[in-house]
C-alpha atoms as a PDB file:
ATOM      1  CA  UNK A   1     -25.876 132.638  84.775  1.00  0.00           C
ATOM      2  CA  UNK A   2     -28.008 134.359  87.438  1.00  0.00           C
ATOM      3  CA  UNK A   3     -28.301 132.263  90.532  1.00  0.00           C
ATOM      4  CA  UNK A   4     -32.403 133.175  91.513  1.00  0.00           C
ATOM      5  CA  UNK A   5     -34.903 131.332  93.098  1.00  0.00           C
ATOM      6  CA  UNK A   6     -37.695 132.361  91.298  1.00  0.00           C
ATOM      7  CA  UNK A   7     -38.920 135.053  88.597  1.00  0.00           C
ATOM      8  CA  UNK A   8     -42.541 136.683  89.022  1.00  0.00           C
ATOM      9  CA  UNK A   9     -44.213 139.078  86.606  1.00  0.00           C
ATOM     10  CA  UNK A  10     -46.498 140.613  88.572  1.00  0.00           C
ATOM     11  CA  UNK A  11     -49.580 142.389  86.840  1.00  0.00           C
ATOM     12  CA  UNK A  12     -50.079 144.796  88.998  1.00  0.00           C
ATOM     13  CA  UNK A  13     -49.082 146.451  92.056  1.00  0.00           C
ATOM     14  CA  UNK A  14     -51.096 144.574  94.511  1.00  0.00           C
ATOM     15  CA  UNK A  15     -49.960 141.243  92.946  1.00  0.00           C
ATOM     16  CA  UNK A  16     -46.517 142.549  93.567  1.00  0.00           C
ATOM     17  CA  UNK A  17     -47.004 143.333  97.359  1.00  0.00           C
ATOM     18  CA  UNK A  18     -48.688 139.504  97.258  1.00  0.00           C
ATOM     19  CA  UNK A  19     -45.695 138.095  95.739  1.00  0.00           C
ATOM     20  CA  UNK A  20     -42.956 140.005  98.378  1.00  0.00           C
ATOM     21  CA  UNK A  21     -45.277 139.119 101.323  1.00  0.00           C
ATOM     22  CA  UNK A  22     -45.519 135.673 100.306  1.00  0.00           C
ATOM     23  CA  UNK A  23     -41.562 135.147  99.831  1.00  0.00           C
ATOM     24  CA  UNK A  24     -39.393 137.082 102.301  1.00  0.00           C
ATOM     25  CA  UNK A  25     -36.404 136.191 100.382  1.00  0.00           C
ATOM     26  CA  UNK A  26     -38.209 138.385  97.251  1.00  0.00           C
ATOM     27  CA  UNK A  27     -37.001 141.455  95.918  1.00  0.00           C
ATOM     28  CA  UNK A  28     -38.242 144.032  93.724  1.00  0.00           C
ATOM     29  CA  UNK A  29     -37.214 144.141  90.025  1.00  0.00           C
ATOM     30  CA  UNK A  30     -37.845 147.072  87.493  1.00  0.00           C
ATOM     31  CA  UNK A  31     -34.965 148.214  85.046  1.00  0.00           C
ATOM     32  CA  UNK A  32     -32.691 145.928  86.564  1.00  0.00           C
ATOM     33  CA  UNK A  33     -29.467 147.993  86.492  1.00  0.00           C
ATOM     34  CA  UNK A  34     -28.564 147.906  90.005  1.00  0.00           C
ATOM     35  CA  UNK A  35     -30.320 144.178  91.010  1.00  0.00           C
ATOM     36  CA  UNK A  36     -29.122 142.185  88.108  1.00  0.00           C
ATOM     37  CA  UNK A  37     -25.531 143.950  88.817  1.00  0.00           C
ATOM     38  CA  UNK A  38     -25.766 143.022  92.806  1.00  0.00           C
ATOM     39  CA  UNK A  39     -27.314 139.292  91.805  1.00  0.00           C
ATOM     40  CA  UNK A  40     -24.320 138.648  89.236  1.00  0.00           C
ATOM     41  CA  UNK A  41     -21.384 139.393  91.616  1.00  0.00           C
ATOM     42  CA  UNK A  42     -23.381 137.431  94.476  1.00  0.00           C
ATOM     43  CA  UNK A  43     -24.913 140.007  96.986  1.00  0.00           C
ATOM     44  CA  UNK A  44     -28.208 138.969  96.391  1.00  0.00           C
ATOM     45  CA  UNK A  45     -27.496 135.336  94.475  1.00  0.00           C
ATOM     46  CA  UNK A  46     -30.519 133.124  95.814  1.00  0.00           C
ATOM     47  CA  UNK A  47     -33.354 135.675  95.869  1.00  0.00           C
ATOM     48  CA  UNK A  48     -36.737 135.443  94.343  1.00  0.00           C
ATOM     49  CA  UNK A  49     -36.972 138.637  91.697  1.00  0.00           C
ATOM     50  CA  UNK A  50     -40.465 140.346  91.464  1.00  0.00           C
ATOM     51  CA  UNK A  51     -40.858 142.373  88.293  1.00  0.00           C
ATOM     52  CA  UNK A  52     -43.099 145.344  88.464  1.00  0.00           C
ATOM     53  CA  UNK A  53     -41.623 146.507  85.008  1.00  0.00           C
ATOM     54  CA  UNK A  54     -44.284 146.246  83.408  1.00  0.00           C
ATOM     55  CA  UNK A  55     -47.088 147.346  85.209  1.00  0.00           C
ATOM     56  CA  UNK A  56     -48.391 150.812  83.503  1.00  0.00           C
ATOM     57  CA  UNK A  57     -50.366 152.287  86.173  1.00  0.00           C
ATOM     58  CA  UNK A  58     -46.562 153.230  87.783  1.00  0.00           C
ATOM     59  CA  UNK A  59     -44.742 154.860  84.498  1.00  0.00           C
ATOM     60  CA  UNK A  60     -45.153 158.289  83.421  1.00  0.00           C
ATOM     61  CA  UNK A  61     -45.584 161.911  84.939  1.00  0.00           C
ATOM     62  CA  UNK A  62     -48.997 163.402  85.411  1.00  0.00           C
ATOM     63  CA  UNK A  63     -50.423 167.378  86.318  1.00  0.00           C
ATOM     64  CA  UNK A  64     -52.835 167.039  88.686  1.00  0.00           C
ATOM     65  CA  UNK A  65     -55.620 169.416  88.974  1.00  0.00           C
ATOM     66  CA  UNK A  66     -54.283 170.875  91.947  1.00  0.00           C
ATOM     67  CA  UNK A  67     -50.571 171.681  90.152  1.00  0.00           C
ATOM     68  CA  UNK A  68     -48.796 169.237  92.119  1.00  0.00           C
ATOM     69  CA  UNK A  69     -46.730 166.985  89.796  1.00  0.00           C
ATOM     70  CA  UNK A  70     -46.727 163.127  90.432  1.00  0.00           C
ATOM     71  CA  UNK A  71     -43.980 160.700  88.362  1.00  0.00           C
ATOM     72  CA  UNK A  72     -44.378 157.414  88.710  1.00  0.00           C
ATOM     73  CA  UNK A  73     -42.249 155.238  89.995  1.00  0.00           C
ATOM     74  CA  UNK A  74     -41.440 153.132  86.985  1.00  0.00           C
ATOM     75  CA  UNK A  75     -41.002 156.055  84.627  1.00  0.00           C
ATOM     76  CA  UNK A  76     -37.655 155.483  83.382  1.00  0.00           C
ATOM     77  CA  UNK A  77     -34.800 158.222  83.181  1.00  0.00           C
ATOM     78  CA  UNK A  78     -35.032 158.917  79.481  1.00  0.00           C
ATOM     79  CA  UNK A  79     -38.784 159.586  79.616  1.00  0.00           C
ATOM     80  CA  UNK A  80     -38.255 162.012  82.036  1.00  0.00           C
ATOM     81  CA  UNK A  81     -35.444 163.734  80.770  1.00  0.00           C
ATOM     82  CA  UNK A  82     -37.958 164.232  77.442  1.00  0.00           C
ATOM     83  CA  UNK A  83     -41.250 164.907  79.368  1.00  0.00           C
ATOM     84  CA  UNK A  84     -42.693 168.227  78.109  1.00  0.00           C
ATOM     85  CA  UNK A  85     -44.180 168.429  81.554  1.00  0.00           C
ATOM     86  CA  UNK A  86     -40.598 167.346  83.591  1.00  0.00           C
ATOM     87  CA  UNK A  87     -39.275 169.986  80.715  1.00  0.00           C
ATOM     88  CA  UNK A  88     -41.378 172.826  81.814  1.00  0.00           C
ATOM     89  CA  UNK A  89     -41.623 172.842  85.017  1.00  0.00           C
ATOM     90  CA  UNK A  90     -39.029 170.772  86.769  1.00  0.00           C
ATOM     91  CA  UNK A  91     -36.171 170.676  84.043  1.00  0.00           C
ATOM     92  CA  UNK A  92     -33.072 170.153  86.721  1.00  0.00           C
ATOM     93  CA  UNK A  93     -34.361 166.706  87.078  1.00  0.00           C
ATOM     94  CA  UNK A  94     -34.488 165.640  83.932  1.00  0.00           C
ATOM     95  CA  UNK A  95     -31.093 166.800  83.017  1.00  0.00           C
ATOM     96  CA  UNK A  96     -29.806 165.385  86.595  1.00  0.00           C
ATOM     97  CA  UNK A  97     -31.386 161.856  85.562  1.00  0.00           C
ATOM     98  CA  UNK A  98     -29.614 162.609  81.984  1.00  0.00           C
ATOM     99  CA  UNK A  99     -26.394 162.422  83.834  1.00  0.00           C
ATOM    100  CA  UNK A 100     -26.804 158.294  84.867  1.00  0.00           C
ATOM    101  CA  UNK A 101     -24.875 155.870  83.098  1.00  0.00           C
ATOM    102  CA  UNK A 102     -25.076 155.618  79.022  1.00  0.00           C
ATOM    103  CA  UNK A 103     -28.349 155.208  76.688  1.00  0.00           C
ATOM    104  CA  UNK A 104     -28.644 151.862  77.470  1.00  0.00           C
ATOM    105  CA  UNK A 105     -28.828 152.305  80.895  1.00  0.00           C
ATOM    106  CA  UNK A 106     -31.343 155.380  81.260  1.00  0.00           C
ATOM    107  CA  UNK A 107     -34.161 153.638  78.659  1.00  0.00           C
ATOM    108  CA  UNK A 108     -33.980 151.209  81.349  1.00  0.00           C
ATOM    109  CA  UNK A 109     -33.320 152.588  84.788  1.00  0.00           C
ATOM    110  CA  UNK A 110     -36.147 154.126  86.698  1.00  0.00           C
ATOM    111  CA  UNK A 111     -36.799 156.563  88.774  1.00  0.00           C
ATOM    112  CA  UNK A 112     -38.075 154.790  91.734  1.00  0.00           C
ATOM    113  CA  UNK A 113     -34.912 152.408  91.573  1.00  0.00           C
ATOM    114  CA  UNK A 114     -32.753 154.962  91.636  1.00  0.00           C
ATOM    115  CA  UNK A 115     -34.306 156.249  94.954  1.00  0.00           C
ATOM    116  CA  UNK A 116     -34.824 153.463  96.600  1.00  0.00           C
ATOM    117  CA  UNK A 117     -31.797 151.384  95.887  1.00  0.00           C
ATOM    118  CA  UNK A 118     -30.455 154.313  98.959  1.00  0.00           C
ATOM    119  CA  UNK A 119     -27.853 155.448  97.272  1.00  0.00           C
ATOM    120  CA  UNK A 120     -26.237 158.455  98.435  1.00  0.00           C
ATOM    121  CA  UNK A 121     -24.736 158.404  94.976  1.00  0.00           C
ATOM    122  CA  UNK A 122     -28.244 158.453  92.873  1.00  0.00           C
ATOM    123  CA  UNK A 123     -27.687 161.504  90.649  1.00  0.00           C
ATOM    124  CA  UNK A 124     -31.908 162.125  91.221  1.00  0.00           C
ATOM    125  CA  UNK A 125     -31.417 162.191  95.060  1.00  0.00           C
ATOM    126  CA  UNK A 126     -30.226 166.074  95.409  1.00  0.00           C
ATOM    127  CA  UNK A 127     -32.542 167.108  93.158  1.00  0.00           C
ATOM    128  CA  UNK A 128     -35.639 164.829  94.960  1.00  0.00           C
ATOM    129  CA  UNK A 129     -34.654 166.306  97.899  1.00  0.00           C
ATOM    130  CA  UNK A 130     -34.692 170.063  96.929  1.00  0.00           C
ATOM    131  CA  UNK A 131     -37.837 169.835  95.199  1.00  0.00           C
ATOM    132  CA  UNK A 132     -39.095 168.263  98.625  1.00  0.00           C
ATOM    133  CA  UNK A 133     -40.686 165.021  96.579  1.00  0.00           C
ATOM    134  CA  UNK A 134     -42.958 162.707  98.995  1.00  0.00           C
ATOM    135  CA  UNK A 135     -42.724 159.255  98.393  1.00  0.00           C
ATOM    136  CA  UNK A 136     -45.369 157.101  98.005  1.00  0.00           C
ATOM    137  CA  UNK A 137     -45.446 153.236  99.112  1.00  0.00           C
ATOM    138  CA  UNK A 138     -48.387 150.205  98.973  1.00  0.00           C
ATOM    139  CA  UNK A 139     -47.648 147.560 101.009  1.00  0.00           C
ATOM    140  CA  UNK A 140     -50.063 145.073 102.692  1.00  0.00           C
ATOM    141  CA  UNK A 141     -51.487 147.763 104.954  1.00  0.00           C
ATOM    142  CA  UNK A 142     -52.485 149.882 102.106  1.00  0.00           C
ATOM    143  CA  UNK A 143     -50.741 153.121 100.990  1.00  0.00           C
ATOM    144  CA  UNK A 144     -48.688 155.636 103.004  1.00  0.00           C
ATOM    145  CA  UNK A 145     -46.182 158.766 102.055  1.00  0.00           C
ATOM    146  CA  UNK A 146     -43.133 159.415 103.348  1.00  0.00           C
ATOM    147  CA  UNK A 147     -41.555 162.872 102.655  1.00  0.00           C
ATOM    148  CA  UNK A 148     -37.815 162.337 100.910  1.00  0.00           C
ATOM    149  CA  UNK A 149     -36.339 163.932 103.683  1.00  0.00           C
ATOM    150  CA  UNK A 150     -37.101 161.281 105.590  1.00  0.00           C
ATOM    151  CA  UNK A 151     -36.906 158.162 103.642  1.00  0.00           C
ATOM    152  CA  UNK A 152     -33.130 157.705 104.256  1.00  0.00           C
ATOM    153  CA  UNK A 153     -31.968 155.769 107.196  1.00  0.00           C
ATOM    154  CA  UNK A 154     -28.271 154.975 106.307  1.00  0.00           C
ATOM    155  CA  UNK A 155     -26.140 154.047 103.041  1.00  0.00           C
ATOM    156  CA  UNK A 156     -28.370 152.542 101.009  1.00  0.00           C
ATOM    157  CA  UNK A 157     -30.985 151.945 103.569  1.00  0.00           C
ATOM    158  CA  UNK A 158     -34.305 153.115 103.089  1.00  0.00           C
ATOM    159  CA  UNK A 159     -37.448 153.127 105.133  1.00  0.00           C
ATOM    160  CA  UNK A 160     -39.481 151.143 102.642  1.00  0.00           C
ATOM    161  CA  UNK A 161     -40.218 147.557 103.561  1.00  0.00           C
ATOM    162  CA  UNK A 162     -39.380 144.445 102.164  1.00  0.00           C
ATOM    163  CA  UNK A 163     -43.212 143.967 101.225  1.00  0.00           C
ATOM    164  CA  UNK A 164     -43.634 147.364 100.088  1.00  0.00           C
ATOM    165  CA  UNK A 165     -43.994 148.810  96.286  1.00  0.00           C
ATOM    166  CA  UNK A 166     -42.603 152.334  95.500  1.00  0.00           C
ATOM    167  CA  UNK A 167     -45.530 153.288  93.272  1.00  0.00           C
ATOM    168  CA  UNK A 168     -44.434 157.157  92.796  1.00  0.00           C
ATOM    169  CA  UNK A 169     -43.271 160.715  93.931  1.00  0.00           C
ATOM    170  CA  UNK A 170     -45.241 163.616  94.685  1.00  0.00           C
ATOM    171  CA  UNK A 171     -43.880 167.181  93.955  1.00  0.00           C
ATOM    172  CA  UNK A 172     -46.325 169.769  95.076  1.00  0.00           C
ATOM    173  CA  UNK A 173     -47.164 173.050  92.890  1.00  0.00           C
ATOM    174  CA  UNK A 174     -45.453 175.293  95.843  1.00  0.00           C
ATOM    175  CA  UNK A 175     -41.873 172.908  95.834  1.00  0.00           C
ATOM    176  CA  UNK A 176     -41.260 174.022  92.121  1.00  0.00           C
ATOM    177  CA  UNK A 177     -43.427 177.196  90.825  1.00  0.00           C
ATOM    178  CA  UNK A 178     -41.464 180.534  90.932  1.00  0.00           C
ATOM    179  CA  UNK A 179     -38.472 178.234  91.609  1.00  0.00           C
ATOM    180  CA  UNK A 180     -35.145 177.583  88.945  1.00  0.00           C
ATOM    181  CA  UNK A 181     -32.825 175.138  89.655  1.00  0.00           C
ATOM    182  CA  UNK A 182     -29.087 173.528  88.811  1.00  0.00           C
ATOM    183  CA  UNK A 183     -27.514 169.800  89.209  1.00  0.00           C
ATOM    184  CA  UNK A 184     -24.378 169.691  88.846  1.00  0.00           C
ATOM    185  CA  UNK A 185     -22.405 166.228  88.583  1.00  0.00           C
ATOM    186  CA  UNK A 186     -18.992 166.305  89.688  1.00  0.00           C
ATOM    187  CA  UNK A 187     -17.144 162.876  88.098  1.00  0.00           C
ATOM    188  CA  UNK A 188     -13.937 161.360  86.980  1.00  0.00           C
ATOM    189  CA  UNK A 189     -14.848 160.964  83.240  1.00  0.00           C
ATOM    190  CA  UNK A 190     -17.623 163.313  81.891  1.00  0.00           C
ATOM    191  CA  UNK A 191     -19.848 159.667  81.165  1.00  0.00           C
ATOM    192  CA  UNK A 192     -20.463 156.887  82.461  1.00  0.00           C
ATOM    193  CA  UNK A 193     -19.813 157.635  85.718  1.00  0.00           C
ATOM    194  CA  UNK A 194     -21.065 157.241  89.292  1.00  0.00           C
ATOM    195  CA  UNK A 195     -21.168 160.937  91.085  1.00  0.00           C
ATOM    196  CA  UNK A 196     -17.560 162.012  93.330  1.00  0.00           C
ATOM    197  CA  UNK A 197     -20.528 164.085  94.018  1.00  0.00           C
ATOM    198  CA  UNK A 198     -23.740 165.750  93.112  1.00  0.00           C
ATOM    199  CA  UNK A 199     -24.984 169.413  94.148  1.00  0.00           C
ATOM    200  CA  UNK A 200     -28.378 171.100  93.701  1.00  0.00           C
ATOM    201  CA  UNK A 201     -29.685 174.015  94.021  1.00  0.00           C
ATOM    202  CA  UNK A 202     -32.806 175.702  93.667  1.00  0.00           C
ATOM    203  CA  UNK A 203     -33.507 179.545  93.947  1.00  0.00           C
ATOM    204  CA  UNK A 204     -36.776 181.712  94.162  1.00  0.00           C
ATOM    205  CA  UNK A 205     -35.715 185.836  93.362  1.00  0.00           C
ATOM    206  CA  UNK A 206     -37.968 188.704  94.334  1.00  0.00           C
ATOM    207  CA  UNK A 207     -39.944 190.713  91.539  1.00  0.00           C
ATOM    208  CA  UNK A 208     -36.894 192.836  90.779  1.00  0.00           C
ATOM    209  CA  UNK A 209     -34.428 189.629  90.364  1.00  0.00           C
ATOM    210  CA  UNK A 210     -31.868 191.235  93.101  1.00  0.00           C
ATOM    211  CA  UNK A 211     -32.681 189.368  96.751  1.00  0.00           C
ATOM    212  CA  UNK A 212     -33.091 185.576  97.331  1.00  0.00           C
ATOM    213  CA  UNK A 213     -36.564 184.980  98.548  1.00  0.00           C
ATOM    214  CA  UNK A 214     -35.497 181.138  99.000  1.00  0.00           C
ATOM    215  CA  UNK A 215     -32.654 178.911  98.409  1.00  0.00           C
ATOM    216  CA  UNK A 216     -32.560 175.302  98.847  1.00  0.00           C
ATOM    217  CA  UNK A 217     -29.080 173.150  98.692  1.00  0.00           C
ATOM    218  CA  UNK A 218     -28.921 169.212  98.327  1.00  0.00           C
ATOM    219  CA  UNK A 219     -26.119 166.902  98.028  1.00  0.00           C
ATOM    220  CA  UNK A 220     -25.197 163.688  97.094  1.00  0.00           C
ATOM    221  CA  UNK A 221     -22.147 161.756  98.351  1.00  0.00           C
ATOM    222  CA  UNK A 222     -21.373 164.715 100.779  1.00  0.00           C
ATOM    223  CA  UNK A 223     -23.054 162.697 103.945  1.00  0.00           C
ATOM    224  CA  UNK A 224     -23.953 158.867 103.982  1.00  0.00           C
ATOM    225  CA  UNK A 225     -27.243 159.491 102.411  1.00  0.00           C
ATOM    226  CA  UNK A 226     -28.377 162.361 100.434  1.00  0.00           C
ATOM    227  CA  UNK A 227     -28.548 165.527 102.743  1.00  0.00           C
ATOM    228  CA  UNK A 228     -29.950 168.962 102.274  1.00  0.00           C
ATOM    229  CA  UNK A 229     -28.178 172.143 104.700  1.00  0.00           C
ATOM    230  CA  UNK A 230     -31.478 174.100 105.934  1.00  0.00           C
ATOM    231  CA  UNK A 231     -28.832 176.160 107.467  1.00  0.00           C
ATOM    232  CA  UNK A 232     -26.983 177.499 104.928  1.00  0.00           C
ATOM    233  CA  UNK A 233     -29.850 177.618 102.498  1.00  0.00           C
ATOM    234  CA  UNK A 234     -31.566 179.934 105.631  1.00  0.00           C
ATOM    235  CA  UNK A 235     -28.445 181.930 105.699  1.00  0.00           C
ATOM    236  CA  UNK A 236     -29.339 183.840 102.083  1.00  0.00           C
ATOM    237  CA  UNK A 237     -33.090 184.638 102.536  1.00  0.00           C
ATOM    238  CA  UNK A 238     -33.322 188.347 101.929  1.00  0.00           C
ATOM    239  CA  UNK A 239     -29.693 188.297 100.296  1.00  0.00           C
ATOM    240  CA  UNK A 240     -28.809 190.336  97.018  1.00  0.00           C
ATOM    241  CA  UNK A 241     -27.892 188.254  94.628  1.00  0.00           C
ATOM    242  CA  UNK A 242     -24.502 190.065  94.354  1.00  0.00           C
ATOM    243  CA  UNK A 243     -23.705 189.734  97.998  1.00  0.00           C
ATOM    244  CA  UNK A 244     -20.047 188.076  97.541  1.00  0.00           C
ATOM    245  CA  UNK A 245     -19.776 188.241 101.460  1.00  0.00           C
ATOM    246  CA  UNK A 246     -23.620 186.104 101.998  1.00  0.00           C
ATOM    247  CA  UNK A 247     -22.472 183.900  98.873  1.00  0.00           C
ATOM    248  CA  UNK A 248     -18.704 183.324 100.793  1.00  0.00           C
ATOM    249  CA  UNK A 249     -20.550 182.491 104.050  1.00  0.00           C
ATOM    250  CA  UNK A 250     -23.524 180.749 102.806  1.00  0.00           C
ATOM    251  CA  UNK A 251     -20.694 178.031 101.533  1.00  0.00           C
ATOM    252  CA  UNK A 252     -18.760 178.307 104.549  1.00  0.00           C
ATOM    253  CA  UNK A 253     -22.094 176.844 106.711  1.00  0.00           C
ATOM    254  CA  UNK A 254     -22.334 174.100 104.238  1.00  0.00           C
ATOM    255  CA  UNK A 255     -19.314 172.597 104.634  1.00  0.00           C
ATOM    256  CA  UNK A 256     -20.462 172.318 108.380  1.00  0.00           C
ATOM    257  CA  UNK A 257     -23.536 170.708 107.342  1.00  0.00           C
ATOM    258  CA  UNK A 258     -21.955 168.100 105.003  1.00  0.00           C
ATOM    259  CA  UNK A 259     -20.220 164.774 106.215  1.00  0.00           C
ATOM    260  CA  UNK A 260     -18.069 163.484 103.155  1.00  0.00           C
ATOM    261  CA  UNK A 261     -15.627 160.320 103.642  1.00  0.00           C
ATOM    262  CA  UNK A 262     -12.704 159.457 101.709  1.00  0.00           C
ATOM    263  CA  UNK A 263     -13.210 156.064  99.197  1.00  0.00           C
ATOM    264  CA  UNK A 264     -11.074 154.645  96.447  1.00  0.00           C
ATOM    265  CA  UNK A 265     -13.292 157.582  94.213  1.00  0.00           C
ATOM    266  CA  UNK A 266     -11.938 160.699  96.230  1.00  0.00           C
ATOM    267  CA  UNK A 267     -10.578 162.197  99.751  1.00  0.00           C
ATOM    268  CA  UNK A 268     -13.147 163.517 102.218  1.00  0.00           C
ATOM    269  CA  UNK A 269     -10.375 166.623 102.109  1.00  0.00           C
ATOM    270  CA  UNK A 270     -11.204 166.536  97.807  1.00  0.00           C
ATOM    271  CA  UNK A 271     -15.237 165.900  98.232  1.00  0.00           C
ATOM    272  CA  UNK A 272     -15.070 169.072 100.605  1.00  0.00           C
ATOM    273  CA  UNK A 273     -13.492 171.320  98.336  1.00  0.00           C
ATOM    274  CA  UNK A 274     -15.983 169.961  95.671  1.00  0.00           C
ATOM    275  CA  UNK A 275     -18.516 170.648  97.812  1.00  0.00           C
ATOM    276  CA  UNK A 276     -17.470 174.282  98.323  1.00  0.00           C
ATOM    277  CA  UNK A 277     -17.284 175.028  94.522  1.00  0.00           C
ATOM    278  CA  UNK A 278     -20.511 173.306  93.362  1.00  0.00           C
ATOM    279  CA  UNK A 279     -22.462 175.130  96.208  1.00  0.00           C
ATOM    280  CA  UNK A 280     -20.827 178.662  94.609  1.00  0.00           C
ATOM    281  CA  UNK A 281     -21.374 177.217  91.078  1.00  0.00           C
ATOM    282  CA  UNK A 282     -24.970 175.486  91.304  1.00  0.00           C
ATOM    283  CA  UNK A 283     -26.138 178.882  92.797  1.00  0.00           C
ATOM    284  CA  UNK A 284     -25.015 181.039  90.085  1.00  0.00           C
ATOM    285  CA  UNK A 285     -26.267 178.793  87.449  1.00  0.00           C
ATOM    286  CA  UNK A 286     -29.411 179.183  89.207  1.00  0.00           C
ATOM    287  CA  UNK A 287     -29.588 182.519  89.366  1.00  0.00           C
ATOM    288  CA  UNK A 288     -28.731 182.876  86.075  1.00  0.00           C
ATOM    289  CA  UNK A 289     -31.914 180.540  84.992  1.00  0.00           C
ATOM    290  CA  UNK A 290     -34.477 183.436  87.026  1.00  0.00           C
ATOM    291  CA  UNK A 291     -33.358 186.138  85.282  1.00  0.00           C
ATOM    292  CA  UNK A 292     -31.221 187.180  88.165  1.00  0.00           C
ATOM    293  CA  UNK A 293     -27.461 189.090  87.927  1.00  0.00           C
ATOM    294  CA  UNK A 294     -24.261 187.151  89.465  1.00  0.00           C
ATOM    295  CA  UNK A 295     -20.778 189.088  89.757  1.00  0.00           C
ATOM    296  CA  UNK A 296     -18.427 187.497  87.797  1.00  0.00           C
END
């Protein structure tokens, strides 16, 4: 049994923000993965649960005529792994999301959940964060954005209000065209499993394939919300691809960027030498995607 105070459907997503502003004690409800897990062992036991699983105006991914990709919130981790649009254009987050739980679990986890729950652990949050994804919330004030990179405030804390809906993420035409990109998932057991840790990278190559024109590096679990490390993804702009030396040194500033901890899941000493390896790894994977050449 599920110890709740109350159960709305709402219709839509103002009659969601209605229903959180009228109950402070209310929380948001959409797969259910993470809430019904926290309500069961007591966490949240005596909340009111608002469902906005089934409002449609929130699922799906759409092109707008501008480029710029926008998923909505409540589009849930199979449908984006198979979107032909998530496919072509952004495929390293639909095989990131592809990574979460079992079957079961990704026909009914969403995207927005997974971001907003906070958890450095999300296997979506390094890849959000690469691609640069703005956030978009609807509370009782009306609509605002907040860029990914600063939605975080602490492990799992977000910025988004109690009264607030997460209604979708932006990515804009420039955060993914001429860009290929790698998640990696670093676990235990190979499924069903939460992230030791999660890496990714994206890369943009000159004409010839041979220089980085950009490189972006997220993590998961490496700091106590999903970082990215501006300065080691600085350090290889106008690098050859082949530069072992760059590569060895580009890894070397991440692991000054990062701030891992030990847990019962792994040492702060292990996460770092993780870290090291999926920054080397991710990148050549990367590379590989573009049509660029790695040394072996």
């Amino acid at each position: 049994m599920f110890d709740l105070q109350g159960f709305h459907e709402a219709k839509d997503v103002a009659d969601a923000v209605q229903a959180l502003t009228a109950n402070p004690n209310a929380e948001i409800i959409s797969g259910g993965t993470d809430v019904l897990i926290r309500v069961r062992e007591g966490k949240d036991a005596g909340k009111a649960l608002v469902s906005i699983k089934n409002i449609e105006e929130i699922k799906g991914v759409k092109f707008l005529d501008n480029g710029d990709l926008f998923i909505g919130a409540g589009t849930s981790f199979t449908h984006l792994t198979n979107d032909p649009l998530v496919q072509k254009h952004i495929p390293m987050l639909g095989e990131a999301v592809d990574t979460v739980g079992g079957p079961q679990i990704r026909n009914m986890g969403t995207i927005g959940g997974n971001i907003c729950n906070g958890a450095t652990s999300a296997d979506s949050a390094a890849s959000m964060q690469v691609l640069n994804a703005v956030v978009f919330l609807t509370g009782p004030k009306g609509e605002r954005q907040v860029p990914i990179s600063e939605f975080y405030t602490g492990p799992g804390k977000t910025v988004r209000e109690q009264n607030e809906v997460c209604t979708g993420f932006l990515i804009k035409k420039e955060d993914y065209e001429g860009f290929s990109g790698k998640y990696i998932k670093y676990g235990k057991r190979k499924a069903m499993e939460i992230a030791t840790l999660g890496c990714a990278v994206m890369v943009k190559l000159d004409k010839e394939k041979k220089h980085f024109e950009e490189v972006r590096l997220g993590y998961g679990v490496a700091a106590p919300t999903p970082i990215r490390c501006p300065k080691a993804e600085e350090s290889l702009k106008g690098a050859s691809c082949t530069d072992t030396d760059r590569i060895e040194n580009y890894v070397n500033i991440a692991l000054t960027e990062v701030r891992p901890r030990s847990s019962w899941r792994a040492s702060k000493e292990f996460r770092l030498q993780v870290i090291s390896e999926l920054a080397k790894r991710a990148l050549q994977e990367a590379i590989v995607l573009q049509g660029g050449q790695i040394n072996a």
